[in-house]
N, C-alpha and C. Protein backbone atom coordinates (compact mmCIF):
# COMPACT_ATOMS: atom_id res chain seq x y z
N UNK A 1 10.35 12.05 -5.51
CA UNK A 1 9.25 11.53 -4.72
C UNK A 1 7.97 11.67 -5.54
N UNK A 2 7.10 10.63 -5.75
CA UNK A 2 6.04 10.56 -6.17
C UNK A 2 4.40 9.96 -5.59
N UNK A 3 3.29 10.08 -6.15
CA UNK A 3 2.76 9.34 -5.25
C UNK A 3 1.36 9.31 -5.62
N UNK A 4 0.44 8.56 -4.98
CA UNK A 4 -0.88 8.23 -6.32
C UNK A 4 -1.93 7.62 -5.17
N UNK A 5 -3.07 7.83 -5.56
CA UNK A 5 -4.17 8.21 -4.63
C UNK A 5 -4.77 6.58 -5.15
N UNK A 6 -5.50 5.75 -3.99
CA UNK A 6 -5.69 4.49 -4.60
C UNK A 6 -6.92 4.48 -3.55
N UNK A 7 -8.01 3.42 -4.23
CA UNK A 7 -9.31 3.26 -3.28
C UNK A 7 -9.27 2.12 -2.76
N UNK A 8 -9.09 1.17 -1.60
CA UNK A 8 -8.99 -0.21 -1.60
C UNK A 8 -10.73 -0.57 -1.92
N UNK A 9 -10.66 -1.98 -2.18
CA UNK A 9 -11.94 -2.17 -3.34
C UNK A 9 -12.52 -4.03 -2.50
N UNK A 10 -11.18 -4.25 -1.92
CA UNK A 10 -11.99 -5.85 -1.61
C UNK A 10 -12.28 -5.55 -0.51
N UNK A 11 -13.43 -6.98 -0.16
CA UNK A 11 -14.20 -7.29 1.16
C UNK A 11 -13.33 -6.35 2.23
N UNK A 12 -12.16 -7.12 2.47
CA UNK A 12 -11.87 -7.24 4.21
C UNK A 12 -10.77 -5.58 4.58
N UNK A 13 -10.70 -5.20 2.98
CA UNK A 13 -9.53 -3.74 3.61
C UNK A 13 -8.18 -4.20 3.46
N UNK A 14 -7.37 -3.59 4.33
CA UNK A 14 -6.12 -3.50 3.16
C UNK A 14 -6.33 -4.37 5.75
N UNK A 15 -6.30 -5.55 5.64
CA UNK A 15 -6.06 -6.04 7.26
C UNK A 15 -5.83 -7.64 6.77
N UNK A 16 -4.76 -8.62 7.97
CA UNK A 16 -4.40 -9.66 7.62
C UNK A 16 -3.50 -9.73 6.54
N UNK A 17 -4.60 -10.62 5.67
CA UNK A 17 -4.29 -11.47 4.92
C UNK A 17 -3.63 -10.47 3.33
N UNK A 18 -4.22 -9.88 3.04
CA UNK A 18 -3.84 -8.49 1.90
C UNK A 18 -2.88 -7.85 2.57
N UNK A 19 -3.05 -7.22 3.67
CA UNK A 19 -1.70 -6.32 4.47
C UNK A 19 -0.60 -7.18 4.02
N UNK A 20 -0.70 -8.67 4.09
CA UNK A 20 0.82 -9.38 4.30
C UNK A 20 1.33 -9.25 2.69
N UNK A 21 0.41 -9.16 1.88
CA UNK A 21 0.47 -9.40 0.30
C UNK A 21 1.18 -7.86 0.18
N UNK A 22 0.38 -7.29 0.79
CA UNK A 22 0.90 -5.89 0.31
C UNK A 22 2.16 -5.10 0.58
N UNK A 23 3.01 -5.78 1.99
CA UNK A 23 4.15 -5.65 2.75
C UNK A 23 5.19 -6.39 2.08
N UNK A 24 4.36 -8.00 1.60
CA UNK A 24 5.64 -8.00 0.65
C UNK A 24 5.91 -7.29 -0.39
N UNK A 25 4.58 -7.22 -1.21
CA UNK A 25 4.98 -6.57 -2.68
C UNK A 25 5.86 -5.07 -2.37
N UNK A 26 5.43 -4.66 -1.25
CA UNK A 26 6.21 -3.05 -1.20
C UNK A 26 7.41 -3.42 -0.94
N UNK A 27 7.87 -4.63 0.20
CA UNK A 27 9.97 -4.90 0.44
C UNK A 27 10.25 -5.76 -0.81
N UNK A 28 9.97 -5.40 -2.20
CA UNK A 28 10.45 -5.98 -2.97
C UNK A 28 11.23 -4.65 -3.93
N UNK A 29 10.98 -3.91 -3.30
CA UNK A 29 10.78 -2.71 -4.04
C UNK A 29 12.17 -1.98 -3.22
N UNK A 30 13.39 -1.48 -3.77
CA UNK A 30 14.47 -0.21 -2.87
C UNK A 30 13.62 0.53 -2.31
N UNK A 31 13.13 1.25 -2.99
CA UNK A 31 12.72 2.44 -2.56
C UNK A 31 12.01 2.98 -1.46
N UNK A 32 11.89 3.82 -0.87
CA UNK A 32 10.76 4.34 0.55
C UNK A 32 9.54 4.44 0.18
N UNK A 33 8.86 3.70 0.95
CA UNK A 33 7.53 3.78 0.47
C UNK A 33 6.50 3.75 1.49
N UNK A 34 6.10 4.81 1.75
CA UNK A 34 4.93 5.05 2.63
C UNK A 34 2.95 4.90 2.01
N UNK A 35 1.98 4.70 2.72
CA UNK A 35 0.69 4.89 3.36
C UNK A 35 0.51 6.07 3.77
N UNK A 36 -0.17 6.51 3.32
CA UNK A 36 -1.14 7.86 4.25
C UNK A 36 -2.42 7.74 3.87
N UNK A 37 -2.97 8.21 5.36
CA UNK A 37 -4.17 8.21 5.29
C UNK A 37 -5.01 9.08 6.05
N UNK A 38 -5.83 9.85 5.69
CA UNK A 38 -5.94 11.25 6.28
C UNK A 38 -4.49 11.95 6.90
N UNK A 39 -4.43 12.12 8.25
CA UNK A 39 -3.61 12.86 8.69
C UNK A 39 -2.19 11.68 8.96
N UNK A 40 -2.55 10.46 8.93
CA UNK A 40 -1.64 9.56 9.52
C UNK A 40 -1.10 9.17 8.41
N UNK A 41 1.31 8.55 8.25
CA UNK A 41 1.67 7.99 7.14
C UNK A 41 2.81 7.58 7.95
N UNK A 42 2.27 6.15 7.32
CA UNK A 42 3.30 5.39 8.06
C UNK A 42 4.19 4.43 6.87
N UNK A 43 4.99 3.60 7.42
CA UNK A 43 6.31 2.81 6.36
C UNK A 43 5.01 1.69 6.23
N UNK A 44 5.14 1.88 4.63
CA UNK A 44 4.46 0.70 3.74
C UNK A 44 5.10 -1.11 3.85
N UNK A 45 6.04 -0.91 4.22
CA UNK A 45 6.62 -2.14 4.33
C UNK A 45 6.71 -2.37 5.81
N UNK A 46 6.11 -1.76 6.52
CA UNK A 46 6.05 -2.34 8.44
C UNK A 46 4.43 -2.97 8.45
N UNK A 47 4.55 -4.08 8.86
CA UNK A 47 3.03 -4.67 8.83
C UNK A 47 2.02 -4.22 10.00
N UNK A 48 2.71 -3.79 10.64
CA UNK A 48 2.29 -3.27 12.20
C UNK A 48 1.74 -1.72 11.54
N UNK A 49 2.31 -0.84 11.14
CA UNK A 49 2.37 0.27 10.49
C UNK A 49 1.09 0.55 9.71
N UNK A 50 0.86 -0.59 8.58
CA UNK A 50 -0.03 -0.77 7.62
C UNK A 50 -1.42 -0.72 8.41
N UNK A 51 -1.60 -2.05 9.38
CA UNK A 51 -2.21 -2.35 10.37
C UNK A 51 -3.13 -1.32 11.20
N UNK A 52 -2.44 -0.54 11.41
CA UNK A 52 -2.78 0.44 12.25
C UNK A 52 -3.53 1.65 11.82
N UNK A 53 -3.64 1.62 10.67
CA UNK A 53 -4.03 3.03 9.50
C UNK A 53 -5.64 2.15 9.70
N UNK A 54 -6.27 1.03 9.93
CA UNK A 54 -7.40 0.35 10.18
C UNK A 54 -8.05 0.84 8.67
N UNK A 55 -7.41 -0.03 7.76
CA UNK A 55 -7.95 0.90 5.88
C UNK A 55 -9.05 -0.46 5.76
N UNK A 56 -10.13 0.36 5.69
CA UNK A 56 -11.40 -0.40 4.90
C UNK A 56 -12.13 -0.54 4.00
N UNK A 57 -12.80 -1.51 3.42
CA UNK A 57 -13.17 -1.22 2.13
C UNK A 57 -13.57 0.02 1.83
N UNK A 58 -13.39 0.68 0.26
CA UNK A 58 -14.09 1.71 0.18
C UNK A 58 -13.69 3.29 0.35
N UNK A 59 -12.21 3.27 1.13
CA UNK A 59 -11.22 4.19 1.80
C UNK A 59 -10.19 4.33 0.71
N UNK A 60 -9.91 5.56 0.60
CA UNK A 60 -9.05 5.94 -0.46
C UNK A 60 -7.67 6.33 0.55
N UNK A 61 -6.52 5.97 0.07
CA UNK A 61 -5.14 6.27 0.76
C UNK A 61 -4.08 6.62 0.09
N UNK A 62 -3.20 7.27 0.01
CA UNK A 62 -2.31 7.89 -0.49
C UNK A 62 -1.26 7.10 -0.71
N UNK A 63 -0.36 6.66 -1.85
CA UNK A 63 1.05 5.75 -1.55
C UNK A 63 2.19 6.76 -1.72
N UNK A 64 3.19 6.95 -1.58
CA UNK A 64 4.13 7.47 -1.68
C UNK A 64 4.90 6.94 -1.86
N UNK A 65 6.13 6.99 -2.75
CA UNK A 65 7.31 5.97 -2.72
C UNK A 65 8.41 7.41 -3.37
N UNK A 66 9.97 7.71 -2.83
CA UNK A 66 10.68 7.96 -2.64
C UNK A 66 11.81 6.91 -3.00
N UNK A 67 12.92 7.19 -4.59
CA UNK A 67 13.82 6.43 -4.30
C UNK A 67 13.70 5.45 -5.47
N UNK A 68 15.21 4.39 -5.73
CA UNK A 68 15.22 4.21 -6.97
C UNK A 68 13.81 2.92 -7.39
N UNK A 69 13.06 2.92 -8.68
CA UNK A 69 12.07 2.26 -8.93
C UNK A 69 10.86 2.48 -8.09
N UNK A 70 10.54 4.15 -7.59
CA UNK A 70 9.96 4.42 -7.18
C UNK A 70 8.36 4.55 -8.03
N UNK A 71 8.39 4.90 -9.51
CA UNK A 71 7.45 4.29 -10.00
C UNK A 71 7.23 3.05 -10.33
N UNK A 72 7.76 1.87 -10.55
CA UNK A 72 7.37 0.72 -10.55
C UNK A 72 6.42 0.55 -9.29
N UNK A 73 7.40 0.82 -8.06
CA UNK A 73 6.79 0.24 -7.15
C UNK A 73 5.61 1.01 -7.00
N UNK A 74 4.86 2.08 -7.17
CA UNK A 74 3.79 2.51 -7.06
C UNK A 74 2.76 1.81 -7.98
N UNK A 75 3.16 1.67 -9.30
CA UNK A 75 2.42 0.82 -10.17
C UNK A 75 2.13 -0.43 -9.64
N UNK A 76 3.09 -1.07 -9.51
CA UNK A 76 2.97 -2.16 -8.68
C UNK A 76 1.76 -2.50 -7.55
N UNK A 77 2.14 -1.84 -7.20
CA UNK A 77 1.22 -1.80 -5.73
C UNK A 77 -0.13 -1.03 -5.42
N UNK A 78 -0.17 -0.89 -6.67
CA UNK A 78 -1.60 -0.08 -7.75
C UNK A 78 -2.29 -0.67 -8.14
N UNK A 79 -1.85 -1.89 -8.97
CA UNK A 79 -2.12 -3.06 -9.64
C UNK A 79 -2.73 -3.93 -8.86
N UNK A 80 -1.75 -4.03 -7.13
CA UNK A 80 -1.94 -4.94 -6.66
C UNK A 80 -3.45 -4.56 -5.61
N UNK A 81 -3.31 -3.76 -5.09
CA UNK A 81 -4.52 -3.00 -4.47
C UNK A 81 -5.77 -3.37 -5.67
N UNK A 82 -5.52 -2.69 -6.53
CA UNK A 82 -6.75 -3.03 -7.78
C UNK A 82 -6.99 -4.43 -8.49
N UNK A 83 -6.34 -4.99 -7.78
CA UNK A 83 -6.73 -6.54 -8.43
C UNK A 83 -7.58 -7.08 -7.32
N UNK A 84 -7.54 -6.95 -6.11
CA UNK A 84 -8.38 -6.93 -4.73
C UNK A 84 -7.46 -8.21 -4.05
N UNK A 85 -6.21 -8.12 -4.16
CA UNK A 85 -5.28 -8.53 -3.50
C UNK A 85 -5.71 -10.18 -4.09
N UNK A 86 -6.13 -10.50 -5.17
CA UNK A 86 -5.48 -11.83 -5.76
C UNK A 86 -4.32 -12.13 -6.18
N UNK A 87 -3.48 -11.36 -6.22
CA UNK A 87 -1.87 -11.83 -6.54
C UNK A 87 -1.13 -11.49 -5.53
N UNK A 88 -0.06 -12.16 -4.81
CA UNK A 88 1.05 -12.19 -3.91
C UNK A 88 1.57 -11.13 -4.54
């Protein structure tokens, strides 16, 4: 299990239109991969889940991923957070 501290950086927060970018890029991935955020961590790949953490610009959140290509998918989804959700 690993896991890496990320700041979301565009306009609207990790809500909508990025959440959906970001739910896919995480079910592309085996591995378990959770969100946390302060006290709350929920499944990175439930859009409802994501949703609910209400992450806004400027908010730093925790990823976690558990499981095989568990660093890719953190990189991944590192990349993708830090690009400000211009890539699917």
């Amino acid at each position: 299990m690993i896991s890496r501290d990320v700041v979301i950086t565009n306009a609207s927060g990790l809500h909508a239109r990025p959440a959906t970018f970001f739910i896919q890029k995480a079910n592309s991935y085996p591995c378990n991969i959770w969100v946390e955020k302060e006290d709350r961590k929920v499944n990175a790949k439930s859009l409802l889940g994501v949703l609910s953490l209400g992450i806004a610009k400027g908010m730093s959140v925790t990823l976690i991923a558990d499981g095989a290509e568990e660093e890719e998918a953190l990189r991944g989804l590192a990349a993708l957070i830090e690009s400000g959700f211009t890539e699917a």
